[in-house]
C-alpha atoms as a PDB file:
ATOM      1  CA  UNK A   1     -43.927  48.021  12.923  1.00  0.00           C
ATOM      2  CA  UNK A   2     -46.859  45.496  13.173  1.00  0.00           C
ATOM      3  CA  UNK A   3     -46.974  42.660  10.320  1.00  0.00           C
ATOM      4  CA  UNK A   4     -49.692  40.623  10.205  1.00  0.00           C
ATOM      5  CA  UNK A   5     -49.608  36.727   9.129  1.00  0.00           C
ATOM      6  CA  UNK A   6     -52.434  36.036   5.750  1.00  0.00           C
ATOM      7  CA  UNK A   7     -52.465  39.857   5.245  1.00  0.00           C
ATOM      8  CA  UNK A   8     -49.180  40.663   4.857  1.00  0.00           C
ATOM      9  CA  UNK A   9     -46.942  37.423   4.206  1.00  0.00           C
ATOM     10  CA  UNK A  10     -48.399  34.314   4.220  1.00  0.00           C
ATOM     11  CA  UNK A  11     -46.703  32.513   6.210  1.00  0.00           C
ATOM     12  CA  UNK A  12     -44.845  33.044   9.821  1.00  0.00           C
ATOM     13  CA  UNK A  13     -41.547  32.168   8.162  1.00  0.00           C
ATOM     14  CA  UNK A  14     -42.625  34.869   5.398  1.00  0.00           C
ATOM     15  CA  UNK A  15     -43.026  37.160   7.935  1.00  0.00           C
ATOM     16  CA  UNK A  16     -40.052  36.621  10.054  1.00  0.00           C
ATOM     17  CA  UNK A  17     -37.485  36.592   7.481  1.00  0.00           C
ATOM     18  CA  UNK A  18     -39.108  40.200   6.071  1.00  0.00           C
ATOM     19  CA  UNK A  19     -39.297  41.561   9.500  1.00  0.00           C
ATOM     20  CA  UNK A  20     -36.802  44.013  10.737  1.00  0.00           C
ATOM     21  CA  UNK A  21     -35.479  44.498  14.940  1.00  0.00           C
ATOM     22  CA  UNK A  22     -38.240  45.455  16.718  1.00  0.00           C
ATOM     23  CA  UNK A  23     -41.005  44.169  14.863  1.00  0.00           C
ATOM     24  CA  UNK A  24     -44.137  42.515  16.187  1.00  0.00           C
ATOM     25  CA  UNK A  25     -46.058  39.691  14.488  1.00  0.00           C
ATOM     26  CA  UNK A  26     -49.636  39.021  14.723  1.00  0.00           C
ATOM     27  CA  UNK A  27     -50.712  35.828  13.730  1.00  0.00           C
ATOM     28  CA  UNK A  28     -54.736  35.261  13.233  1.00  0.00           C
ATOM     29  CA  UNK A  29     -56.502  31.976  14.599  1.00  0.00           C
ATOM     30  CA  UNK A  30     -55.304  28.957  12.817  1.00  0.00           C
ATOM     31  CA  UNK A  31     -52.750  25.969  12.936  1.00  0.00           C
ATOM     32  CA  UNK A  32     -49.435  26.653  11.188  1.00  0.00           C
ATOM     33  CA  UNK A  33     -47.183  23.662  10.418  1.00  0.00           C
ATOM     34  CA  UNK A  34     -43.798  25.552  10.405  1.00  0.00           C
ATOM     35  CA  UNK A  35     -40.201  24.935  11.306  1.00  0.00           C
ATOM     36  CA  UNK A  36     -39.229  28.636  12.699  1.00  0.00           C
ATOM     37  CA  UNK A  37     -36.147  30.256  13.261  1.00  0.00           C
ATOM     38  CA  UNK A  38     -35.611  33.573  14.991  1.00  0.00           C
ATOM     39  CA  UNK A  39     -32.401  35.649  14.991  1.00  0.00           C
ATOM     40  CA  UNK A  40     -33.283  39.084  15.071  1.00  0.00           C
ATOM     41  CA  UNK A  41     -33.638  40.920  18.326  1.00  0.00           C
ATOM     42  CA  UNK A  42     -36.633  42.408  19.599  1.00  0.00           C
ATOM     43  CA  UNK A  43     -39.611  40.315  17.756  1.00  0.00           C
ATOM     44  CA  UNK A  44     -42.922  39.637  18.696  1.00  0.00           C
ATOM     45  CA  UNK A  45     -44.918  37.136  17.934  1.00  0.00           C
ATOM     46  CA  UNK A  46     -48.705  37.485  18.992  1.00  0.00           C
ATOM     47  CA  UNK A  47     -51.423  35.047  18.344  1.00  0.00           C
ATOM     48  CA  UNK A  48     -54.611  37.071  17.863  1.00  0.00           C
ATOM     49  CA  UNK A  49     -57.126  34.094  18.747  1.00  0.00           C
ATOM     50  CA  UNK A  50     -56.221  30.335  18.948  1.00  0.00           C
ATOM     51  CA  UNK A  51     -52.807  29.694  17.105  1.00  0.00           C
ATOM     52  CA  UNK A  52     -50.645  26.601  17.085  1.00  0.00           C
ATOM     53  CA  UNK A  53     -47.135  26.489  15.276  1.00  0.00           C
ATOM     54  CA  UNK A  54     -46.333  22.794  15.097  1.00  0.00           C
ATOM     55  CA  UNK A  55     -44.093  20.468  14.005  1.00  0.00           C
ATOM     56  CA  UNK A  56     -43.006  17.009  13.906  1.00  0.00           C
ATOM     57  CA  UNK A  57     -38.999  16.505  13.757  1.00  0.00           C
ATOM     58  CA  UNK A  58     -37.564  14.703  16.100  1.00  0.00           C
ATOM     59  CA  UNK A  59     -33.598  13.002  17.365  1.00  0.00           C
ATOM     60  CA  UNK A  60     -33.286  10.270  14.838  1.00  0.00           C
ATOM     61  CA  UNK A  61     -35.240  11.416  11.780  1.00  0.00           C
ATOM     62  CA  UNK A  62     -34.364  12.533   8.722  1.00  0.00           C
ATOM     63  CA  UNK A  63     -34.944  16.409   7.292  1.00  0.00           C
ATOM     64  CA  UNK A  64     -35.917  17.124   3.983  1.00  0.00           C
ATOM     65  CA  UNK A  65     -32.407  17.172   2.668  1.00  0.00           C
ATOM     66  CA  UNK A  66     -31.777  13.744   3.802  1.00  0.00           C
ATOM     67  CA  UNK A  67     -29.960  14.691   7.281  1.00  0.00           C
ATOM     68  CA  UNK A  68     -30.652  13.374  10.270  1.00  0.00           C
ATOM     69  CA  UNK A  69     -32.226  15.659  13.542  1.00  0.00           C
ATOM     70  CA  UNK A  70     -30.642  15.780  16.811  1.00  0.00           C
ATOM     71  CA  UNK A  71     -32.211  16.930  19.530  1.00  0.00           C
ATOM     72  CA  UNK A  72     -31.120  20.077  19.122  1.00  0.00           C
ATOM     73  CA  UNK A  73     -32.281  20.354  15.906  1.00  0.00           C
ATOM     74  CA  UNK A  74     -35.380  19.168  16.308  1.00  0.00           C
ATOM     75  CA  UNK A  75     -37.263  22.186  17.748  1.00  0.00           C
ATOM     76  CA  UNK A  76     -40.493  23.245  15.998  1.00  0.00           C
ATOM     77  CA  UNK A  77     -39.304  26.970  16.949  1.00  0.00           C
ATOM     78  CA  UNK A  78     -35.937  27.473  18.088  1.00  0.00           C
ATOM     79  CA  UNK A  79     -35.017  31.437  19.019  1.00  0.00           C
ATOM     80  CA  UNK A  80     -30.848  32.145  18.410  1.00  0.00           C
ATOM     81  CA  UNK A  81     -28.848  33.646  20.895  1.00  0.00           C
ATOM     82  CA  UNK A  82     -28.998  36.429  18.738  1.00  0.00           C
ATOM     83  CA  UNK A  83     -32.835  37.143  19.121  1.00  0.00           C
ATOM     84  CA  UNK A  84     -32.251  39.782  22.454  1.00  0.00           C
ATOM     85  CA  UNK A  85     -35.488  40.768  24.000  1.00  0.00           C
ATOM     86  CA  UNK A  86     -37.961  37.837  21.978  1.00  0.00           C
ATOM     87  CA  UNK A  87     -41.444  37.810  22.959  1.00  0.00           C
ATOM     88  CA  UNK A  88     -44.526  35.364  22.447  1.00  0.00           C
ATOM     89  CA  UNK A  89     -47.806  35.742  23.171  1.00  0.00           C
ATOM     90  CA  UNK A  90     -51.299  33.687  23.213  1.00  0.00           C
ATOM     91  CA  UNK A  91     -49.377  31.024  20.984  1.00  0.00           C
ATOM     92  CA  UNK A  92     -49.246  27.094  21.105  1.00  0.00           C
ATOM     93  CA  UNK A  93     -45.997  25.968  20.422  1.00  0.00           C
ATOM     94  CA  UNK A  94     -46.139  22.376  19.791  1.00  0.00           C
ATOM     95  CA  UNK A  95     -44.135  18.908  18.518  1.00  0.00           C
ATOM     96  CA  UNK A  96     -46.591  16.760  17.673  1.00  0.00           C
ATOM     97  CA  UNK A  97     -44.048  13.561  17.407  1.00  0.00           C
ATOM     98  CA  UNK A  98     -44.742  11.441  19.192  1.00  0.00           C
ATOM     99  CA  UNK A  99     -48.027  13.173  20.583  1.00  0.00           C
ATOM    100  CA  UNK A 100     -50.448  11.071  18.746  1.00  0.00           C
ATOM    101  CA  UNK A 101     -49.161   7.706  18.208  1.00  0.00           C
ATOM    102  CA  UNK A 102     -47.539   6.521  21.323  1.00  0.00           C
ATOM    103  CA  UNK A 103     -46.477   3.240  20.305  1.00  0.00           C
ATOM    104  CA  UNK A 104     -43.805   5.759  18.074  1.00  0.00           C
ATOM    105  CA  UNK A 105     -40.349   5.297  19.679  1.00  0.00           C
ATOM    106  CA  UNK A 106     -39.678   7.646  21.954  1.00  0.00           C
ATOM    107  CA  UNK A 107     -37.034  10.105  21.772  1.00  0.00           C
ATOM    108  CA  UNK A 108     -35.918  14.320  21.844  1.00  0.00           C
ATOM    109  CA  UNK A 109     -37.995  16.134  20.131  1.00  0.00           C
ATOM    110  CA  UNK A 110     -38.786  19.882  20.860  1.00  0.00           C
ATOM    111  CA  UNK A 111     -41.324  22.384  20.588  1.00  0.00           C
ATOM    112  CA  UNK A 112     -39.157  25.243  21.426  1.00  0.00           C
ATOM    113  CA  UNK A 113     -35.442  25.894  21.275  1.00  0.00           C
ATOM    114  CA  UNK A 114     -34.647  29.131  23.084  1.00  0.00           C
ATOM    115  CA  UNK A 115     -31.446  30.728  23.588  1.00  0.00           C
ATOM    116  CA  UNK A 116     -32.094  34.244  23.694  1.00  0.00           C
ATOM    117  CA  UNK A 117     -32.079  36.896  26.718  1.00  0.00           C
ATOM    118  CA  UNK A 118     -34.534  38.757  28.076  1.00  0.00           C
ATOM    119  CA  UNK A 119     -37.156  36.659  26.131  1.00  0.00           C
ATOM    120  CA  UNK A 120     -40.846  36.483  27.587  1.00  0.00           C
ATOM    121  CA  UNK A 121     -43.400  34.048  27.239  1.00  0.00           C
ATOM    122  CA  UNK A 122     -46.375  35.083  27.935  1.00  0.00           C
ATOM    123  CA  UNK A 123     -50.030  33.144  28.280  1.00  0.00           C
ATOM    124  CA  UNK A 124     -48.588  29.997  25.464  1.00  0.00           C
ATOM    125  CA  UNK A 125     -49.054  26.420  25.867  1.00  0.00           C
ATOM    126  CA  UNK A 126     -45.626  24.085  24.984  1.00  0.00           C
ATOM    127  CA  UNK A 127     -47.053  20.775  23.917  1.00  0.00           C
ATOM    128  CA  UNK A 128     -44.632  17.565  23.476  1.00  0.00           C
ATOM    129  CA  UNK A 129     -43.480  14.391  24.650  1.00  0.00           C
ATOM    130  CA  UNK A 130     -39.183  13.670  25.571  1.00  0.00           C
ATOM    131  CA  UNK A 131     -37.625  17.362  25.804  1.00  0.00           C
ATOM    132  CA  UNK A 132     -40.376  19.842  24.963  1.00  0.00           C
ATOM    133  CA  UNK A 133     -39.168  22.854  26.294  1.00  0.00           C
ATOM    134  CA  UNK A 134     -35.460  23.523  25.815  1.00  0.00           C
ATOM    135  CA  UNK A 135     -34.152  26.749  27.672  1.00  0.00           C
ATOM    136  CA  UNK A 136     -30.271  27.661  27.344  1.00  0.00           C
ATOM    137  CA  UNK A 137     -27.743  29.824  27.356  1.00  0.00           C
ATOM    138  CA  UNK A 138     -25.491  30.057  31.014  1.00  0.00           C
ATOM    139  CA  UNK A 139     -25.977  34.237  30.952  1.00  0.00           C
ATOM    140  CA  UNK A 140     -29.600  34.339  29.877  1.00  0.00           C
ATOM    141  CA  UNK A 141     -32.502  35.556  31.603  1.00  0.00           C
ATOM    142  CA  UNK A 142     -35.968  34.396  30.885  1.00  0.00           C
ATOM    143  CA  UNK A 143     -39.233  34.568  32.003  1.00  0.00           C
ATOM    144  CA  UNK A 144     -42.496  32.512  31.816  1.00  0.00           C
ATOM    145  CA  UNK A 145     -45.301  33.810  32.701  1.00  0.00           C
ATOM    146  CA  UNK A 146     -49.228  32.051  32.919  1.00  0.00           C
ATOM    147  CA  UNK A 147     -48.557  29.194  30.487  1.00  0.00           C
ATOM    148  CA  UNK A 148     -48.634  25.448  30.256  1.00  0.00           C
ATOM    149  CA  UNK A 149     -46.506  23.039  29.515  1.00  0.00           C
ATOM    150  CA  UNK A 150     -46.884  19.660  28.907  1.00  0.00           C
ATOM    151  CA  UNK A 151     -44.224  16.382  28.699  1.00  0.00           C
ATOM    152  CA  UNK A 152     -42.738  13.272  29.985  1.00  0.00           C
ATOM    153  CA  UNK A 153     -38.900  12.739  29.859  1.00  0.00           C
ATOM    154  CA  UNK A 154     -36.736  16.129  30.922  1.00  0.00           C
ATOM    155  CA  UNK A 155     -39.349  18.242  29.185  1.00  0.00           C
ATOM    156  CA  UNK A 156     -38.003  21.601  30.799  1.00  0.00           C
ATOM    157  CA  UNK A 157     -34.320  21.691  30.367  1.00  0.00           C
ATOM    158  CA  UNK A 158     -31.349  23.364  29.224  1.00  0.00           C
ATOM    159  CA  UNK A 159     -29.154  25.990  31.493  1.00  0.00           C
ATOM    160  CA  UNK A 160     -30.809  29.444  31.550  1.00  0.00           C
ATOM    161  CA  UNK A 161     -32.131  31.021  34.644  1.00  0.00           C
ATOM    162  CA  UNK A 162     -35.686  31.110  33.978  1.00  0.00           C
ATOM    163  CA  UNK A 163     -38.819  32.050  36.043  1.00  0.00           C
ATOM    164  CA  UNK A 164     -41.725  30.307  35.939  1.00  0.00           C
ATOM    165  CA  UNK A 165     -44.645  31.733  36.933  1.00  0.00           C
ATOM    166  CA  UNK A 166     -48.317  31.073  38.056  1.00  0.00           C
ATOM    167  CA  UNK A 167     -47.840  28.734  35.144  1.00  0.00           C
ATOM    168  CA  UNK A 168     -49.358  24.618  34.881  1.00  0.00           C
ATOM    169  CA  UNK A 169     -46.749  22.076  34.401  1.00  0.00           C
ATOM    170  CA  UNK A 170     -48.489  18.646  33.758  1.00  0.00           C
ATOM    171  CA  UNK A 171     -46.990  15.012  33.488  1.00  0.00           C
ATOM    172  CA  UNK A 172     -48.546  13.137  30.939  1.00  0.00           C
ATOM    173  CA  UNK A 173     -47.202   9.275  31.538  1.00  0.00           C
ATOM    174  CA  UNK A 174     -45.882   7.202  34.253  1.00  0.00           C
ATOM    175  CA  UNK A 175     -42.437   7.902  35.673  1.00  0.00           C
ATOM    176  CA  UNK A 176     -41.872  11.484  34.494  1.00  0.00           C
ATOM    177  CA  UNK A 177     -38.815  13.875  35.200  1.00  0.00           C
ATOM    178  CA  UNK A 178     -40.312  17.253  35.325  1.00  0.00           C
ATOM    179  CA  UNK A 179     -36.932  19.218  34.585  1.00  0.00           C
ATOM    180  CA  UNK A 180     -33.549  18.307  33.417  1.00  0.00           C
ATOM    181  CA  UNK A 181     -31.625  21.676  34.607  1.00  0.00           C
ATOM    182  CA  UNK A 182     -27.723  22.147  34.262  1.00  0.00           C
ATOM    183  CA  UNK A 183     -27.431  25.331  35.665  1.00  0.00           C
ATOM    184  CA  UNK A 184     -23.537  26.425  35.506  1.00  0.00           C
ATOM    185  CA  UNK A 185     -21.617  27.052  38.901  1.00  0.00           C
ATOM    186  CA  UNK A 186     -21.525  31.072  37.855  1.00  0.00           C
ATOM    187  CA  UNK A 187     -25.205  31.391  37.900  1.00  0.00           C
ATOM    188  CA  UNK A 188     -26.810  31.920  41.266  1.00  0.00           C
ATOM    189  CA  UNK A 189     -30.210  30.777  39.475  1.00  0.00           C
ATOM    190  CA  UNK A 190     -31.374  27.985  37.317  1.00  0.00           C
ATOM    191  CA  UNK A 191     -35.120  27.373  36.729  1.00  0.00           C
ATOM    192  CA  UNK A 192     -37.327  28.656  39.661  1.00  0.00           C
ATOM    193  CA  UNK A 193     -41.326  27.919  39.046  1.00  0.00           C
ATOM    194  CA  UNK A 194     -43.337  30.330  41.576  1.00  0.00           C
ATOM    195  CA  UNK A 195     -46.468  29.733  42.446  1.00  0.00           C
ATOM    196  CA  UNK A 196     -47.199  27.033  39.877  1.00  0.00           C
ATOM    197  CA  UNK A 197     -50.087  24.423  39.531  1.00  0.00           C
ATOM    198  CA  UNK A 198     -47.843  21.074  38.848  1.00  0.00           C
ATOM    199  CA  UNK A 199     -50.396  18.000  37.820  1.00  0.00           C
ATOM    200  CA  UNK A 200     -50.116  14.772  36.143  1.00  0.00           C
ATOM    201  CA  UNK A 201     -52.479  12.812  34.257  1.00  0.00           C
ATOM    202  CA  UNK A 202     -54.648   9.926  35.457  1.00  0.00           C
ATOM    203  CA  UNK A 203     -53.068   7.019  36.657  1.00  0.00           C
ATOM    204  CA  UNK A 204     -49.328   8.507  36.670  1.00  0.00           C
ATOM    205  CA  UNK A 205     -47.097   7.842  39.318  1.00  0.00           C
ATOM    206  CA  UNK A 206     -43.720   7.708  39.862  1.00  0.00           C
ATOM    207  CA  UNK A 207     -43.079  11.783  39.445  1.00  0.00           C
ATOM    208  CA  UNK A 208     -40.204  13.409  40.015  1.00  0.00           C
ATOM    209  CA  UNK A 209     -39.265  17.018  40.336  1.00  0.00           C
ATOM    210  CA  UNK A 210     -36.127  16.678  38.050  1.00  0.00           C
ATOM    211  CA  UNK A 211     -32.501  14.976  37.956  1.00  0.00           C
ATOM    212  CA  UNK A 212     -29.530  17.312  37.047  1.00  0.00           C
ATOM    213  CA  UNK A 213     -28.497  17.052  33.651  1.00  0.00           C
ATOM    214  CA  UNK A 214     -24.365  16.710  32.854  1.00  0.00           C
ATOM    215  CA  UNK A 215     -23.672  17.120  36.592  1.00  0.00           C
ATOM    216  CA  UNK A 216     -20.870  14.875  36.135  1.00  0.00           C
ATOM    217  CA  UNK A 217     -19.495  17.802  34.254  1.00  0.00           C
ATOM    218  CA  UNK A 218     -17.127  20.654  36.166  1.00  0.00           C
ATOM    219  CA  UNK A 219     -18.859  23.514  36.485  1.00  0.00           C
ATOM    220  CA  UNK A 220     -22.336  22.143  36.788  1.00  0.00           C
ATOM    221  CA  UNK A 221     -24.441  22.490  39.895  1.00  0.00           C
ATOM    222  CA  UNK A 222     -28.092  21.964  38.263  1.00  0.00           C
ATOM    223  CA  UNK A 223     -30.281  24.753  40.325  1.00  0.00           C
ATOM    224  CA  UNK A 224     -34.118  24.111  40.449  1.00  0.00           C
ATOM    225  CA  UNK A 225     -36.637  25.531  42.659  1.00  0.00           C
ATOM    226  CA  UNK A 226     -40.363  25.112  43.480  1.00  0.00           C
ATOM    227  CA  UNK A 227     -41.547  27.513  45.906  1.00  0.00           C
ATOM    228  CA  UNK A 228     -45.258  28.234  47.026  1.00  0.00           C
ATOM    229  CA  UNK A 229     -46.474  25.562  44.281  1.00  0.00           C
ATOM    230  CA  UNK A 230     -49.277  22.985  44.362  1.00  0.00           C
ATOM    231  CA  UNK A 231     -49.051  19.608  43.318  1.00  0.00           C
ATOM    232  CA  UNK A 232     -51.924  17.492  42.170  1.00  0.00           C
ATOM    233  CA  UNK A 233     -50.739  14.399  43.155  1.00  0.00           C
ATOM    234  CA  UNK A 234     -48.109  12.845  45.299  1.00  0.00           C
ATOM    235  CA  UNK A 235     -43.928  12.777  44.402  1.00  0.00           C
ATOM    236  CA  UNK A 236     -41.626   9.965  44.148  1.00  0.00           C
ATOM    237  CA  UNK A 237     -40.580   9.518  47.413  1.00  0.00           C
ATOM    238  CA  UNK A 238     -37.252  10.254  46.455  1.00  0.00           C
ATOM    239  CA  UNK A 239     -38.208  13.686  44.487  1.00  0.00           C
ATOM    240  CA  UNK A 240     -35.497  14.079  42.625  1.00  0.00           C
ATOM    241  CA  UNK A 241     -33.201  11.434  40.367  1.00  0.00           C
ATOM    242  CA  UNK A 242     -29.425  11.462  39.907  1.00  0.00           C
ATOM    243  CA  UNK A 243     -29.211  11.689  35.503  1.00  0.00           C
ATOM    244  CA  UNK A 244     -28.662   8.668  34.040  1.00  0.00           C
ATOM    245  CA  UNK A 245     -29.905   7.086  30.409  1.00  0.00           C
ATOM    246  CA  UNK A 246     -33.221   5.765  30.445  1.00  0.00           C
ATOM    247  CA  UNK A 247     -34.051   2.388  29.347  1.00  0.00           C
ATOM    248  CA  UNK A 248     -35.976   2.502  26.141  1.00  0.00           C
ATOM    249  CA  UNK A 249     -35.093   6.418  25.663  1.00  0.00           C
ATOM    250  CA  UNK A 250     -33.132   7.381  22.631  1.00  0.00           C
ATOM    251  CA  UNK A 251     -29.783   8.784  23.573  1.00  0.00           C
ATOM    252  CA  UNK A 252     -28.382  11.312  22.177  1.00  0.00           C
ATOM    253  CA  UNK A 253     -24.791  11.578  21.968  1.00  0.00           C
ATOM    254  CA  UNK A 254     -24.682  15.175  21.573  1.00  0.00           C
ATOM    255  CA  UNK A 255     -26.370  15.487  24.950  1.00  0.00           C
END
């Protein structure tokens, strides 16, 4: 069944929760400051025109019953493990701490949170700063298809095997880590971008493809691939990091 956002419910939240398996959500043209969680399987959310879900939580802050965000937590959209088969289309999804005022200290804070298999994301833009796109789960499958995604610090993370492609990853300050994978020993992918447009902004140096995230845990061998992809500017000479806590980067115990 097709439920449509302003028409139906008024909200995205309204229309989640009221949504059965299966559903699809159209959301008209408009921004839509929402915290989101999915856990039914099978949803669709479509943007019919220019639509941005955004929030501002982030590692550190408080929520409004007083609690304080991890990083987890902090995802403007975060899809459950439960949400099977999710699907997003022609949709921002965006933090916006940190975004506007960069003299903010920096630390985790997420535009999307997914965990679920078999999810697509199709033609969306994922806009943040330290960990914007957070992509999990050792068994799932995911792909990403024709977006962009923005960030600075491990913005594309987490342990899924995901492919990216035809989609443009840009760095937007000096000394970024493109991806913070920690692919599990049982997968025989982690993230693979495929004929992808990688760019960073004026005057940014110091890029690097990714370090491996908990790789001084057993069973991690961080995977990440970039095959057929053009680059806008020129790698760290190294290309890749071994992790380690950045200087003047929150951290985040529960990392």
């Amino acid at each position: 069944m097709n439920i449509y956002v302003r028409y139906d419910y008024k909200t995205v939240n309204e229309a989640i929760f009221n949504a059965s398996d299966g559903d699809k959500i159209i959301i008209p043209s408009g921004v839509y400051k929402e915290k989101i969680n999915i856990t039914k399987k099978n949803i669709s959310l479509i943007g019919d025109g220019f639509v941005t879900i955004t929030f501002d939580a982030a590692s550190g802050n408080l929520d409004p019953d007083g609690n304080k965000y991890d990083t987890f937590s902090s995802a403007t959209v975060t899809v459950d493990e439960s949400a099977a088969g999710f699907r997003a289309e022609n949709i921002t999804f965006e933090n916006s701490y940190n975004r506007i005022d960069s003299d903010i200290k920096v630390t985790q804070a997420l535009a999307v949170s997914c965990g679920a298999d078999g999810t697509v994301f199709d033609h969306c833009n994922f806009l943040g700063w330290q960990d914007t796109l957070y992509l999990w789960g050792s068994s799932c499958r995911q792909y990403v298809n024709d977006c962009y995604i923005e960030g600075s610090v491990d913005f594309i993370f987490g342990d899924a095997t995901v492919l990216f492609e035809d989609c443009d990853i840009n760095c937007v300050r000096e000394k970024s880590y493109i991806t913070a994978a920690s692919t599990a020993e049982t997968s025989e992918a982690g993230f693979v971008f495929y004929h992808c447009y990688i760019s960073a902004c004026e005057n940014c140096g110091n890029i690097y493809l990714g370090r491996p995230w908990r790789a001084h845990t057993d069973g991690i061998n961080s995977h990440t691939a970039f095959i057929e992809c053009t680059y806008n500017f020129d790698c760290a000479a190294e290309g890749w990091l071994p992790w380690h806590l950045e200087p003047g980067t929150e951290a985040d115990k529960n990392r």
